[in-house]
PDBML (XML) file of the C-alpha atoms, coordinates in Angstrom:
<?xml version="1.0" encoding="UTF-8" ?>
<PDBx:datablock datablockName="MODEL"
   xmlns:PDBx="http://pdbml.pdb.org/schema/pdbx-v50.xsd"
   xmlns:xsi="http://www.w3.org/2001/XMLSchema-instance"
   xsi:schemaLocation="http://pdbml.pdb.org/schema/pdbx-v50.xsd pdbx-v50.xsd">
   <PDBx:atom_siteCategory>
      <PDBx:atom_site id="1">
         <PDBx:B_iso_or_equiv>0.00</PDBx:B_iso_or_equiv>
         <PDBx:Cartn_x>192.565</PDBx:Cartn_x>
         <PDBx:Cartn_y>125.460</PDBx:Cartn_y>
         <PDBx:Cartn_z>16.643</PDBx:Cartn_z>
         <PDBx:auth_asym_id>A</PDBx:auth_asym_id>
         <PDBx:auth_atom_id>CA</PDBx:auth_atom_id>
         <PDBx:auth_comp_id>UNK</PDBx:auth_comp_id>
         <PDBx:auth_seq_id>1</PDBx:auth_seq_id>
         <PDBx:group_PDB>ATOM</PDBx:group_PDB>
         <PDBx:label_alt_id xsi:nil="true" />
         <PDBx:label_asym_id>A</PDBx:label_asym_id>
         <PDBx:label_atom_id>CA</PDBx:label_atom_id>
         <PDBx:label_comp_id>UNK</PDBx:label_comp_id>
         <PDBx:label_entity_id>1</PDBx:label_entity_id>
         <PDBx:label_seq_id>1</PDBx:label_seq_id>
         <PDBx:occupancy>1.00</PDBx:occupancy>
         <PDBx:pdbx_PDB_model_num>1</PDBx:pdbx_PDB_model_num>
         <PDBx:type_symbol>C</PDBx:type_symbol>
      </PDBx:atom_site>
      <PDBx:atom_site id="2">
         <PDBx:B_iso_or_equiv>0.00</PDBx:B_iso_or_equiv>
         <PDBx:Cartn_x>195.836</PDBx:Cartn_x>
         <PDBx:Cartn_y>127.426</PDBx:Cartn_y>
         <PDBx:Cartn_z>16.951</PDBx:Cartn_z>
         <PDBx:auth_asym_id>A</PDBx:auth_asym_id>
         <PDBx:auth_atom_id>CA</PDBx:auth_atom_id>
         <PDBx:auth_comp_id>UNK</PDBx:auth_comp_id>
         <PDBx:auth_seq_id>2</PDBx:auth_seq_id>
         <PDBx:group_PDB>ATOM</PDBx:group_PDB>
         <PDBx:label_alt_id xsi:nil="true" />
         <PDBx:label_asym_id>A</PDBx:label_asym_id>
         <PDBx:label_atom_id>CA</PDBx:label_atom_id>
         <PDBx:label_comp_id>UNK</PDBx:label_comp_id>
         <PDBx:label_entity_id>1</PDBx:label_entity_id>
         <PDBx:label_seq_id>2</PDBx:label_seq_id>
         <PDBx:occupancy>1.00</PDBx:occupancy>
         <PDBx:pdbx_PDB_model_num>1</PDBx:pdbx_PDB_model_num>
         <PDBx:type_symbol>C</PDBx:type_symbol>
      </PDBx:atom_site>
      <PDBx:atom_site id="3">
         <PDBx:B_iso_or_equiv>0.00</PDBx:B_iso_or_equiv>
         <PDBx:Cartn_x>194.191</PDBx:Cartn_x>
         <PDBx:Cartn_y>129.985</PDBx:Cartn_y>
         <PDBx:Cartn_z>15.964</PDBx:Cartn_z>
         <PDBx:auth_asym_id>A</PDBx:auth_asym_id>
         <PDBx:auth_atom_id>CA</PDBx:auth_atom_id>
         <PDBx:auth_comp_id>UNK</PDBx:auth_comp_id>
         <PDBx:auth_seq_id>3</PDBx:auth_seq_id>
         <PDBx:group_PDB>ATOM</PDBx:group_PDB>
         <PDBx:label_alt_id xsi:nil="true" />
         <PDBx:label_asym_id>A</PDBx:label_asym_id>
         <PDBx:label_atom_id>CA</PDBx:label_atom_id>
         <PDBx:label_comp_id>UNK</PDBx:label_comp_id>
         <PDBx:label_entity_id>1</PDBx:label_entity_id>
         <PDBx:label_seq_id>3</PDBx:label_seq_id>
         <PDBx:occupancy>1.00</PDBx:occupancy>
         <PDBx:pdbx_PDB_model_num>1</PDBx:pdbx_PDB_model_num>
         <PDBx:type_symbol>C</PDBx:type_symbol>
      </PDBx:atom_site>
      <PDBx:atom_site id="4">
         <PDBx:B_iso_or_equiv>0.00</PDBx:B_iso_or_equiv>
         <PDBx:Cartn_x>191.104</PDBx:Cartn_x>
         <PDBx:Cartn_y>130.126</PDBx:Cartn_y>
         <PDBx:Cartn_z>18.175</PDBx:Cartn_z>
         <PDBx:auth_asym_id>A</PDBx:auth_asym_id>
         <PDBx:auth_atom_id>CA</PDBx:auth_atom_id>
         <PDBx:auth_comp_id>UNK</PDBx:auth_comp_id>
         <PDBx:auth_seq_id>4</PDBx:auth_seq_id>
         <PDBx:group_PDB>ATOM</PDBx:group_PDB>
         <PDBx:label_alt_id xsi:nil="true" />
         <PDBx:label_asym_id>A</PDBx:label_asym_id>
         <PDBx:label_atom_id>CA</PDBx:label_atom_id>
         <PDBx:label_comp_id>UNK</PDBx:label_comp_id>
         <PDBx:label_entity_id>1</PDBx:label_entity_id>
         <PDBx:label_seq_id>4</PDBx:label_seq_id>
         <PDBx:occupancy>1.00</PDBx:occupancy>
         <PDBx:pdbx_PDB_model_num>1</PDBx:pdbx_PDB_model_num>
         <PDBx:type_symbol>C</PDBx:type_symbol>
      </PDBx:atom_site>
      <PDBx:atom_site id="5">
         <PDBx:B_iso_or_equiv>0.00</PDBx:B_iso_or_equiv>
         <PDBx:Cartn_x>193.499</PDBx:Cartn_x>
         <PDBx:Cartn_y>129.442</PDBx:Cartn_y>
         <PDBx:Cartn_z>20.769</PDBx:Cartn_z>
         <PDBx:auth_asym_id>A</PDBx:auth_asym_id>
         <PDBx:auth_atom_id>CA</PDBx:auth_atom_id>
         <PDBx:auth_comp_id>UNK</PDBx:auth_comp_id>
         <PDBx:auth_seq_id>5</PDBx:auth_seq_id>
         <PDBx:group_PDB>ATOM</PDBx:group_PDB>
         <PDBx:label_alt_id xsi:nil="true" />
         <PDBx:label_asym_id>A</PDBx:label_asym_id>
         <PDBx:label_atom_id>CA</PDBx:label_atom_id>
         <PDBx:label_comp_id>UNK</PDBx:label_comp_id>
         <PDBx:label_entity_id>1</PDBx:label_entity_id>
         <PDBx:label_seq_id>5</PDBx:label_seq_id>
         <PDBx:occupancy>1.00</PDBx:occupancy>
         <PDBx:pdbx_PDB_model_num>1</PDBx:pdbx_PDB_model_num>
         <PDBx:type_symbol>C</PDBx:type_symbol>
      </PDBx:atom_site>
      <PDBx:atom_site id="6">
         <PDBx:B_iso_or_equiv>0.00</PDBx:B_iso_or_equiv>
         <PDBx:Cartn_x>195.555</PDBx:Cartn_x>
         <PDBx:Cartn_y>132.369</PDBx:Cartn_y>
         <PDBx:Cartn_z>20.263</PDBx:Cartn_z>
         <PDBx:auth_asym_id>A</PDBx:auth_asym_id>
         <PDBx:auth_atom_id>CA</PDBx:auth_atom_id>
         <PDBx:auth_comp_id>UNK</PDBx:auth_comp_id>
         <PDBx:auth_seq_id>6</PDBx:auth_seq_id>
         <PDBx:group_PDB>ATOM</PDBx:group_PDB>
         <PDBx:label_alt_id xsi:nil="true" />
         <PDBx:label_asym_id>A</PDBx:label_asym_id>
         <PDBx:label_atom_id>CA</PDBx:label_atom_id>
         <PDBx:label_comp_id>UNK</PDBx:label_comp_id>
         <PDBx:label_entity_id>1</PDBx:label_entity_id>
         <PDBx:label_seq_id>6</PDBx:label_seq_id>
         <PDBx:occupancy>1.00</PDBx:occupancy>
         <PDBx:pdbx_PDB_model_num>1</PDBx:pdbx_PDB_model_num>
         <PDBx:type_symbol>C</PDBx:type_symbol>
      </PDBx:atom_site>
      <PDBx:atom_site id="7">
         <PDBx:B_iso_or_equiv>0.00</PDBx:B_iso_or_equiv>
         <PDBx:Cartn_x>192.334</PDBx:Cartn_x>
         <PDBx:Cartn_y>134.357</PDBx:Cartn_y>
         <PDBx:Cartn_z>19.894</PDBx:Cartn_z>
         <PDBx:auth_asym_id>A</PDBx:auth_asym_id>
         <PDBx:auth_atom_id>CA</PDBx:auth_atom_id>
         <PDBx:auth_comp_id>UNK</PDBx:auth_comp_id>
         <PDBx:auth_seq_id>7</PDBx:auth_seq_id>
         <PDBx:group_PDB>ATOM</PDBx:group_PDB>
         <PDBx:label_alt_id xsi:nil="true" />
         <PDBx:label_asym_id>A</PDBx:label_asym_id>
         <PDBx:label_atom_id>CA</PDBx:label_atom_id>
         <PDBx:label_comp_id>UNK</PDBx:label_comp_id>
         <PDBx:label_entity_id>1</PDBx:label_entity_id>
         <PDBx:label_seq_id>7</PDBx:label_seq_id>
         <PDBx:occupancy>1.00</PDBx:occupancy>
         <PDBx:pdbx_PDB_model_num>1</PDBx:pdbx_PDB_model_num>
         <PDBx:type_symbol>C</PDBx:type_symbol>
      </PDBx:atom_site>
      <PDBx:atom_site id="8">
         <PDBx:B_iso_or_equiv>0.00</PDBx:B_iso_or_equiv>
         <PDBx:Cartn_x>190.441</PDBx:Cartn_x>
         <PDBx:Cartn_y>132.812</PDBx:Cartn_y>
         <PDBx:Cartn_z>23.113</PDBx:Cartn_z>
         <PDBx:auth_asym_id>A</PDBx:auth_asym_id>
         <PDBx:auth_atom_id>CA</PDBx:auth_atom_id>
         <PDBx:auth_comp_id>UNK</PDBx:auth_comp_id>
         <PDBx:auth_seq_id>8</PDBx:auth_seq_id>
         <PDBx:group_PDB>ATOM</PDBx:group_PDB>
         <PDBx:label_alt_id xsi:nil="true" />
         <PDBx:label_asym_id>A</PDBx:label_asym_id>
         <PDBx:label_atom_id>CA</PDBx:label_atom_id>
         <PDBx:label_comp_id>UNK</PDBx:label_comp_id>
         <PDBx:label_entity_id>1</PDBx:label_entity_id>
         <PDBx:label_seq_id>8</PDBx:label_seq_id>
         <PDBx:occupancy>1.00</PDBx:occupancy>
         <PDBx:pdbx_PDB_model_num>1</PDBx:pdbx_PDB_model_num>
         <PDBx:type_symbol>C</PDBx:type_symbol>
      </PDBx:atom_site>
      <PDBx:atom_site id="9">
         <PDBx:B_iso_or_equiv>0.00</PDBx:B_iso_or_equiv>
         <PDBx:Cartn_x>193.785</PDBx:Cartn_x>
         <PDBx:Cartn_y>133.679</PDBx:Cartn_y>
         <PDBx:Cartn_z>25.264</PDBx:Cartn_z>
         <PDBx:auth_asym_id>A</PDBx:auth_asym_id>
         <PDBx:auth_atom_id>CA</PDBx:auth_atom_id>
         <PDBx:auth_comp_id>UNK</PDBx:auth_comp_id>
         <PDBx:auth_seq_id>9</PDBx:auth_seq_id>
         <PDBx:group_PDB>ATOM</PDBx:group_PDB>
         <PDBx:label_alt_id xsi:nil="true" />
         <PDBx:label_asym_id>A</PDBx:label_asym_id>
         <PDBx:label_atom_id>CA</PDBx:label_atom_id>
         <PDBx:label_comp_id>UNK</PDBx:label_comp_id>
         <PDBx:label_entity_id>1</PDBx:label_entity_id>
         <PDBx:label_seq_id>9</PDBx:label_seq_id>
         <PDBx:occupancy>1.00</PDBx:occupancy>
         <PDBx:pdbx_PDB_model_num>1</PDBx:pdbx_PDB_model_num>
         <PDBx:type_symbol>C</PDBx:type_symbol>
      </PDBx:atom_site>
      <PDBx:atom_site id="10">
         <PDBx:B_iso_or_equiv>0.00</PDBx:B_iso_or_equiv>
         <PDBx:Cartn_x>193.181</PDBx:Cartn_x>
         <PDBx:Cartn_y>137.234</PDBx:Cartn_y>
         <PDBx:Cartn_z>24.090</PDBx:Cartn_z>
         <PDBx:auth_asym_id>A</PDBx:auth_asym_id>
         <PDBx:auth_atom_id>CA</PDBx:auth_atom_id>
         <PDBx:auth_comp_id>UNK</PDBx:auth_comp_id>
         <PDBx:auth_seq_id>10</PDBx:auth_seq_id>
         <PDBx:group_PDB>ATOM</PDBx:group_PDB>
         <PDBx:label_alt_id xsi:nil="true" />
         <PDBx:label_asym_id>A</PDBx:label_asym_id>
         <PDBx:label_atom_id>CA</PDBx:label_atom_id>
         <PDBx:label_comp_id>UNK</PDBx:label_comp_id>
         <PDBx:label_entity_id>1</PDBx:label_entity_id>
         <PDBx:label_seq_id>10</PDBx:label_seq_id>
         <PDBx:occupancy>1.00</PDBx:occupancy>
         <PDBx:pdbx_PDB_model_num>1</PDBx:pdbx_PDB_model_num>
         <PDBx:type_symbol>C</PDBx:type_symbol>
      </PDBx:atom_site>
      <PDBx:atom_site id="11">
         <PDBx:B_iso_or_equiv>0.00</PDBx:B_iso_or_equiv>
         <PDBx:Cartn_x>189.870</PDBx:Cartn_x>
         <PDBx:Cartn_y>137.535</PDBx:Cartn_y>
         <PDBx:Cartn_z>26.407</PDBx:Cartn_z>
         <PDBx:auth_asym_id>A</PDBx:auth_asym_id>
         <PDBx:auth_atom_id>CA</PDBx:auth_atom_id>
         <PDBx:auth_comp_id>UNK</PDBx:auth_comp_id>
         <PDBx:auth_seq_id>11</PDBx:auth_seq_id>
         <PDBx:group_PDB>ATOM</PDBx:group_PDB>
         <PDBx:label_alt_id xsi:nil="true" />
         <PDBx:label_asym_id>A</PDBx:label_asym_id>
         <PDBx:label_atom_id>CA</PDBx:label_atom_id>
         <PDBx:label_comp_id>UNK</PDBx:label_comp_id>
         <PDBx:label_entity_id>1</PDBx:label_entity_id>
         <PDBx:label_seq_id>11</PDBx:label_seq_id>
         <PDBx:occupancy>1.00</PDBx:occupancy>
         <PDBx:pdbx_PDB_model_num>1</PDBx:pdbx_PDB_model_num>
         <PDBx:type_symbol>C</PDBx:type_symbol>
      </PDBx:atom_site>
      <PDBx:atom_site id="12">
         <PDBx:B_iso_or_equiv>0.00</PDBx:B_iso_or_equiv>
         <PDBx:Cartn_x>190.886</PDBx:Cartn_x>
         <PDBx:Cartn_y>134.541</PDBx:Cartn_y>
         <PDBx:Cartn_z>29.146</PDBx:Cartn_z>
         <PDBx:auth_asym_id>A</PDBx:auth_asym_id>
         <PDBx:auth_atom_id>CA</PDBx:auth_atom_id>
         <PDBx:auth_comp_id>UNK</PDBx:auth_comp_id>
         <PDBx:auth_seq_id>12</PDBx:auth_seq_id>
         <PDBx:group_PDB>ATOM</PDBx:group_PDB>
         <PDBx:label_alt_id xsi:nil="true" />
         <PDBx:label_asym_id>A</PDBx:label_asym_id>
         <PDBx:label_atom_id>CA</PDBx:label_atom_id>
         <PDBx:label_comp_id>UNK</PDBx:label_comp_id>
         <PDBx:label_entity_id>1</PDBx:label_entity_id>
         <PDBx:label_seq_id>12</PDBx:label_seq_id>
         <PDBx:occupancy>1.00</PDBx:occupancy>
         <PDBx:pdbx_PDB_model_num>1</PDBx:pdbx_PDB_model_num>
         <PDBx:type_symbol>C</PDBx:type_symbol>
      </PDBx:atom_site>
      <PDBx:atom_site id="13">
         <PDBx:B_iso_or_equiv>0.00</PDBx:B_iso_or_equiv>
         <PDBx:Cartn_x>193.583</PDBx:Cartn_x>
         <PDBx:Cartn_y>136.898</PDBx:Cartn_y>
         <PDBx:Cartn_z>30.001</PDBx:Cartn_z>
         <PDBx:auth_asym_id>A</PDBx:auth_asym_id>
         <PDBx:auth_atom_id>CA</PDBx:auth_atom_id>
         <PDBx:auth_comp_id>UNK</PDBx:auth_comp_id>
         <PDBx:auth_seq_id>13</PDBx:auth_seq_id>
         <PDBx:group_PDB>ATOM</PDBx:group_PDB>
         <PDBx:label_alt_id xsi:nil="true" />
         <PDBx:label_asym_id>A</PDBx:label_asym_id>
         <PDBx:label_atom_id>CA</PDBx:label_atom_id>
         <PDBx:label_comp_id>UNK</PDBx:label_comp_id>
         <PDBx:label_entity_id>1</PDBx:label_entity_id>
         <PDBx:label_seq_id>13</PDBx:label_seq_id>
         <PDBx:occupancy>1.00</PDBx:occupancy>
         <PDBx:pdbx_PDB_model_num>1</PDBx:pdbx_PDB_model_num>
         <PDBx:type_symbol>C</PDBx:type_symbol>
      </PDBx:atom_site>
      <PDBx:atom_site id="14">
         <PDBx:B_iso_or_equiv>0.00</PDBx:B_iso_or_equiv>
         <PDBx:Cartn_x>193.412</PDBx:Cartn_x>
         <PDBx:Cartn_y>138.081</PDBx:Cartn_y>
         <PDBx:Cartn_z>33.845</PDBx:Cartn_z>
         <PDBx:auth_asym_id>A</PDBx:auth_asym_id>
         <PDBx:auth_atom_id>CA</PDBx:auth_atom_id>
         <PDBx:auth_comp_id>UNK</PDBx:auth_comp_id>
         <PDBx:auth_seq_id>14</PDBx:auth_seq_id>
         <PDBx:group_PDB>ATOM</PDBx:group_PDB>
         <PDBx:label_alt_id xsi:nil="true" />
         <PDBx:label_asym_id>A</PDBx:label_asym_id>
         <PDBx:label_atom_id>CA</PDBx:label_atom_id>
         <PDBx:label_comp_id>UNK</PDBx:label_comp_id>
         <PDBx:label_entity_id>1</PDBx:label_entity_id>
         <PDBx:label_seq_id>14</PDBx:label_seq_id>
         <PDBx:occupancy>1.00</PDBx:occupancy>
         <PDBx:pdbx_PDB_model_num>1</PDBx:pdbx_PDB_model_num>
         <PDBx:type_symbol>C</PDBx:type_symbol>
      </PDBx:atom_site>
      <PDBx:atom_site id="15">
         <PDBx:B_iso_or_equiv>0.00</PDBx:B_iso_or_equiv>
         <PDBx:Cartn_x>190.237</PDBx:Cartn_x>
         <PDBx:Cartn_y>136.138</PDBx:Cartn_y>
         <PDBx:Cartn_z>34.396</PDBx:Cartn_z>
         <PDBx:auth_asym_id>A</PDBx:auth_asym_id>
         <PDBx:auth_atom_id>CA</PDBx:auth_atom_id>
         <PDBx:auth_comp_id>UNK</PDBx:auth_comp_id>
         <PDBx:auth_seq_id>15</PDBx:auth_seq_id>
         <PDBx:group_PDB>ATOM</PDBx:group_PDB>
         <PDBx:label_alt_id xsi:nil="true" />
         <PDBx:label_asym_id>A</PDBx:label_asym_id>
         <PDBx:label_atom_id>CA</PDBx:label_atom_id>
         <PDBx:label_comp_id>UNK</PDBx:label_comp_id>
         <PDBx:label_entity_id>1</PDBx:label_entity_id>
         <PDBx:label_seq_id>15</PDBx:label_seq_id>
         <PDBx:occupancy>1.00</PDBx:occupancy>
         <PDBx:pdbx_PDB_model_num>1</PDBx:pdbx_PDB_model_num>
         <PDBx:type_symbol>C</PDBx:type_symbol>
      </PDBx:atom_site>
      <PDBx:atom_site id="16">
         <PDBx:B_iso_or_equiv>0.00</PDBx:B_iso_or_equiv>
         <PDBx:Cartn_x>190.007</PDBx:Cartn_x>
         <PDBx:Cartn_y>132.615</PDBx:Cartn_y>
         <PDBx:Cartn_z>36.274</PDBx:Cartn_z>
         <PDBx:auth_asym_id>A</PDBx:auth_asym_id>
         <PDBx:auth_atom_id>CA</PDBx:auth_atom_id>
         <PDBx:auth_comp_id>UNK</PDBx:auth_comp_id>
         <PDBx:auth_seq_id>16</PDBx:auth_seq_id>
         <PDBx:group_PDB>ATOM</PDBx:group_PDB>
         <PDBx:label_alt_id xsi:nil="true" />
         <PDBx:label_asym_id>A</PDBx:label_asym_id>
         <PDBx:label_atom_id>CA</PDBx:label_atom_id>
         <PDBx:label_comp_id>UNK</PDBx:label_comp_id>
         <PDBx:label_entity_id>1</PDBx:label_entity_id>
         <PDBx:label_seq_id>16</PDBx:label_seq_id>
         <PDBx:occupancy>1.00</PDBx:occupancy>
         <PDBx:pdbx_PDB_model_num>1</PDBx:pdbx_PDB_model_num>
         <PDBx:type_symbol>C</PDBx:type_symbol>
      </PDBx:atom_site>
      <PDBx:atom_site id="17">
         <PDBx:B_iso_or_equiv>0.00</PDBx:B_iso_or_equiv>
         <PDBx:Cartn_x>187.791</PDBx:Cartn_x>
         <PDBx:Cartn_y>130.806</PDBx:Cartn_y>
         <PDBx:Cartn_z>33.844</PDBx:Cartn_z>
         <PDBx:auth_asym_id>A</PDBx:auth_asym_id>
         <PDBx:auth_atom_id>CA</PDBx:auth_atom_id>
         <PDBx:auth_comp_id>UNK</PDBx:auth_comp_id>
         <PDBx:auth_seq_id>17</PDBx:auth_seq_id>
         <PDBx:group_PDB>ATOM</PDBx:group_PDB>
         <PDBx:label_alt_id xsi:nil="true" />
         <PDBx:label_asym_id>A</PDBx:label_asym_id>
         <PDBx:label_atom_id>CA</PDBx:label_atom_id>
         <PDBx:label_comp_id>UNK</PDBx:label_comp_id>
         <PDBx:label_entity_id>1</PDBx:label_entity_id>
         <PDBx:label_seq_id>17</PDBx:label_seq_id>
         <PDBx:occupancy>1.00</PDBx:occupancy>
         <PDBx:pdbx_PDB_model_num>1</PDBx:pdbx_PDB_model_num>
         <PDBx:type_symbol>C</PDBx:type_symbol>
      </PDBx:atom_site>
      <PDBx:atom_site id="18">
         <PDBx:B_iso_or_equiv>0.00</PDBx:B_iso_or_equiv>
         <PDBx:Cartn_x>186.837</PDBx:Cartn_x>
         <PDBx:Cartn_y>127.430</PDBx:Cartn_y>
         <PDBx:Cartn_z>34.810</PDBx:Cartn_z>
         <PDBx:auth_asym_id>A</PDBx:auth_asym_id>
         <PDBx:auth_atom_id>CA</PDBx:auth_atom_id>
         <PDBx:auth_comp_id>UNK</PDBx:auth_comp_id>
         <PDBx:auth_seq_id>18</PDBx:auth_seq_id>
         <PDBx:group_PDB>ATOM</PDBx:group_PDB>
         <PDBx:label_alt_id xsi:nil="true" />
         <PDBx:label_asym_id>A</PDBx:label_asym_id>
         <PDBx:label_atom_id>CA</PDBx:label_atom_id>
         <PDBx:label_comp_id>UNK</PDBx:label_comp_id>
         <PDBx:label_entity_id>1</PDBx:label_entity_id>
         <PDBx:label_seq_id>18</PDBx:label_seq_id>
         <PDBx:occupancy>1.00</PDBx:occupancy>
         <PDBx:pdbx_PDB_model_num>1</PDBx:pdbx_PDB_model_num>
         <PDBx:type_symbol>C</PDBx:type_symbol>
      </PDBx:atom_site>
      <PDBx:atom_site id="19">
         <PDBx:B_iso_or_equiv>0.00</PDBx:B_iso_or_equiv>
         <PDBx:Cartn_x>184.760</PDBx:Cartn_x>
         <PDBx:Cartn_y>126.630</PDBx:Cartn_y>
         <PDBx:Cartn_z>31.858</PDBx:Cartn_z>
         <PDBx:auth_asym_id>A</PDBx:auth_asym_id>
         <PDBx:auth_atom_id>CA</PDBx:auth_atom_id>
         <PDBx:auth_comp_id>UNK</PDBx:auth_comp_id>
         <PDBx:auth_seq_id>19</PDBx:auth_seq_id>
         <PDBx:group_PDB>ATOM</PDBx:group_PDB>
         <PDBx:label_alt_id xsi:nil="true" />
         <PDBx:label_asym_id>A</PDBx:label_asym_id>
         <PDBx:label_atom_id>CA</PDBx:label_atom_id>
         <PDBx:label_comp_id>UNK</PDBx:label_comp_id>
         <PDBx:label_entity_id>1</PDBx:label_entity_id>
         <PDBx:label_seq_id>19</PDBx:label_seq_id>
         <PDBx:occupancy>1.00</PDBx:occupancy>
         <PDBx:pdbx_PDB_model_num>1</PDBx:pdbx_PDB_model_num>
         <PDBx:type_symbol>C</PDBx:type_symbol>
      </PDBx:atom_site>
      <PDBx:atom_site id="20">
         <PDBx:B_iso_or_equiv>0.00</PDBx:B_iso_or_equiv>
         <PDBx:Cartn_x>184.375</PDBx:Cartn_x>
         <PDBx:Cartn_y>126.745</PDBx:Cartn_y>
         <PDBx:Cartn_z>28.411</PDBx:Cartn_z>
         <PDBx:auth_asym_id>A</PDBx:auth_asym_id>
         <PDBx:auth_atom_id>CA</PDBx:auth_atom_id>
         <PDBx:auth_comp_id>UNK</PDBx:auth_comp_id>
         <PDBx:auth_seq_id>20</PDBx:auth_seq_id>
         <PDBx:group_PDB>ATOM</PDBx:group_PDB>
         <PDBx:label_alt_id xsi:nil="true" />
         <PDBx:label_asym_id>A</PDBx:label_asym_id>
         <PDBx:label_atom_id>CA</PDBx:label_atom_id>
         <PDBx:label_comp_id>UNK</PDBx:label_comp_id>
         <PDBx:label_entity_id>1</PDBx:label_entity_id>
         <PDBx:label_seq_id>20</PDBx:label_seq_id>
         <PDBx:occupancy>1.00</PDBx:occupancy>
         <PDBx:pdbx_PDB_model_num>1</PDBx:pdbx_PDB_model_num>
         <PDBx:type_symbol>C</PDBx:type_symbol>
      </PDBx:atom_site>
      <PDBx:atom_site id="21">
         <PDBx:B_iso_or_equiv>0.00</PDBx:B_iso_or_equiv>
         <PDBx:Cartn_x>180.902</PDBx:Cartn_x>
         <PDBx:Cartn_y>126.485</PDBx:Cartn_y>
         <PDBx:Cartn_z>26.549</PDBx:Cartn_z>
         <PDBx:auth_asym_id>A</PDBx:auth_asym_id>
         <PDBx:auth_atom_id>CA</PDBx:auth_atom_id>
         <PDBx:auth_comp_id>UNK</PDBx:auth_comp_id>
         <PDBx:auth_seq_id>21</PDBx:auth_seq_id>
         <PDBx:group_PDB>ATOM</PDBx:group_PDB>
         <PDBx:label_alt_id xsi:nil="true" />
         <PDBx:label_asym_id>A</PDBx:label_asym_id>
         <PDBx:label_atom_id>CA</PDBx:label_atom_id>
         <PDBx:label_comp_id>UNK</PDBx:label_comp_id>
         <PDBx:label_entity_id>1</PDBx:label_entity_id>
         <PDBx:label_seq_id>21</PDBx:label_seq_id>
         <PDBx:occupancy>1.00</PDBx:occupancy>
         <PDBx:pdbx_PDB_model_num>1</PDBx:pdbx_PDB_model_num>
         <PDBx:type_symbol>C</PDBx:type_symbol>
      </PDBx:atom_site>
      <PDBx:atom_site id="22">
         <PDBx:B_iso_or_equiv>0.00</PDBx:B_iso_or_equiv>
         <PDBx:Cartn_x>181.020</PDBx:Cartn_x>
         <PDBx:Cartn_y>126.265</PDBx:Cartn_y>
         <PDBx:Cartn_z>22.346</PDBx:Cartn_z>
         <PDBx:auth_asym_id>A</PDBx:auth_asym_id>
         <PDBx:auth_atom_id>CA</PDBx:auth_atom_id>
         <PDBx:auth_comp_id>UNK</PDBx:auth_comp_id>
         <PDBx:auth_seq_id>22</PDBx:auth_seq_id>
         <PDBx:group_PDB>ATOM</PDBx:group_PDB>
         <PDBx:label_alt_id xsi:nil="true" />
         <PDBx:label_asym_id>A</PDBx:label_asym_id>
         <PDBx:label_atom_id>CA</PDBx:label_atom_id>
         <PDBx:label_comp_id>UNK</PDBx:label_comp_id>
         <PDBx:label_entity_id>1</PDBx:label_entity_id>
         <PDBx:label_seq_id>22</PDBx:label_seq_id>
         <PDBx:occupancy>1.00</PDBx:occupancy>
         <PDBx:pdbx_PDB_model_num>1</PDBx:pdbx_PDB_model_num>
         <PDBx:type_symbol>C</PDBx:type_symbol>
      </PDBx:atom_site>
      <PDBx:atom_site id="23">
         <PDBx:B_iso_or_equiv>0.00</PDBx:B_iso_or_equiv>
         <PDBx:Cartn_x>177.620</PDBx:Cartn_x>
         <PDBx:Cartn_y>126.632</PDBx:Cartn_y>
         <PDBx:Cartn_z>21.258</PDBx:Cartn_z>
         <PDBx:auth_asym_id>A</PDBx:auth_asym_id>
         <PDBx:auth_atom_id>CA</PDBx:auth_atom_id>
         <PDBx:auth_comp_id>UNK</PDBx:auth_comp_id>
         <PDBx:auth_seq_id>23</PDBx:auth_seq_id>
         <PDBx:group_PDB>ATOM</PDBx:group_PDB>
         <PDBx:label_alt_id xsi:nil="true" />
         <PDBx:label_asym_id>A</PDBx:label_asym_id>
         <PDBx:label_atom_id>CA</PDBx:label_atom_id>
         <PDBx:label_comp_id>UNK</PDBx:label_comp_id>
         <PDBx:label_entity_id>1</PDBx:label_entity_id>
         <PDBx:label_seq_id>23</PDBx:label_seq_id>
         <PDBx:occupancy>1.00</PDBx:occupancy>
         <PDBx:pdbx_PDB_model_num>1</PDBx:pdbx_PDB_model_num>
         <PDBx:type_symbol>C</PDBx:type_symbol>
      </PDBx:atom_site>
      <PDBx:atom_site id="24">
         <PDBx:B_iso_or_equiv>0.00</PDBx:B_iso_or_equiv>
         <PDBx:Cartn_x>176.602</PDBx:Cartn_x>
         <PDBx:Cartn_y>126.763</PDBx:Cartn_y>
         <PDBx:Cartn_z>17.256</PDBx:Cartn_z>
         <PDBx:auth_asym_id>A</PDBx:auth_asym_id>
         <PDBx:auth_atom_id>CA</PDBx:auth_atom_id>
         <PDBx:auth_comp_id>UNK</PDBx:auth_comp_id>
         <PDBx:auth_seq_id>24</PDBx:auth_seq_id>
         <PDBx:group_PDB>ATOM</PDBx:group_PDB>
         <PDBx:label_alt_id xsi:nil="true" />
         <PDBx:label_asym_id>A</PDBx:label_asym_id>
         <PDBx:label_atom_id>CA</PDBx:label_atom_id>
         <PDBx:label_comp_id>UNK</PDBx:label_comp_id>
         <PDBx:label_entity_id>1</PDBx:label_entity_id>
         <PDBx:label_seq_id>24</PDBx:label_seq_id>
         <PDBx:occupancy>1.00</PDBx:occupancy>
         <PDBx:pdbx_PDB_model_num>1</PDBx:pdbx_PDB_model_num>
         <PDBx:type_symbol>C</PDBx:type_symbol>
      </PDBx:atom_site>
   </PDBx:atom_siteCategory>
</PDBx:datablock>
């Protein structure tokens, strides 16, 4: 999880998400 945080931030970046979907 540190990881795929470090690695979602990379595309969240600049962008007002408001959700996250994890499919698979």
């Amino acid at each position: 999880m540190n990881q795929q945080y470090s690695s979602t931030q990379l595309v969240l970046k600049g962008t007002k998400v408001k959700r996250i979907f994890v499919d698979g």
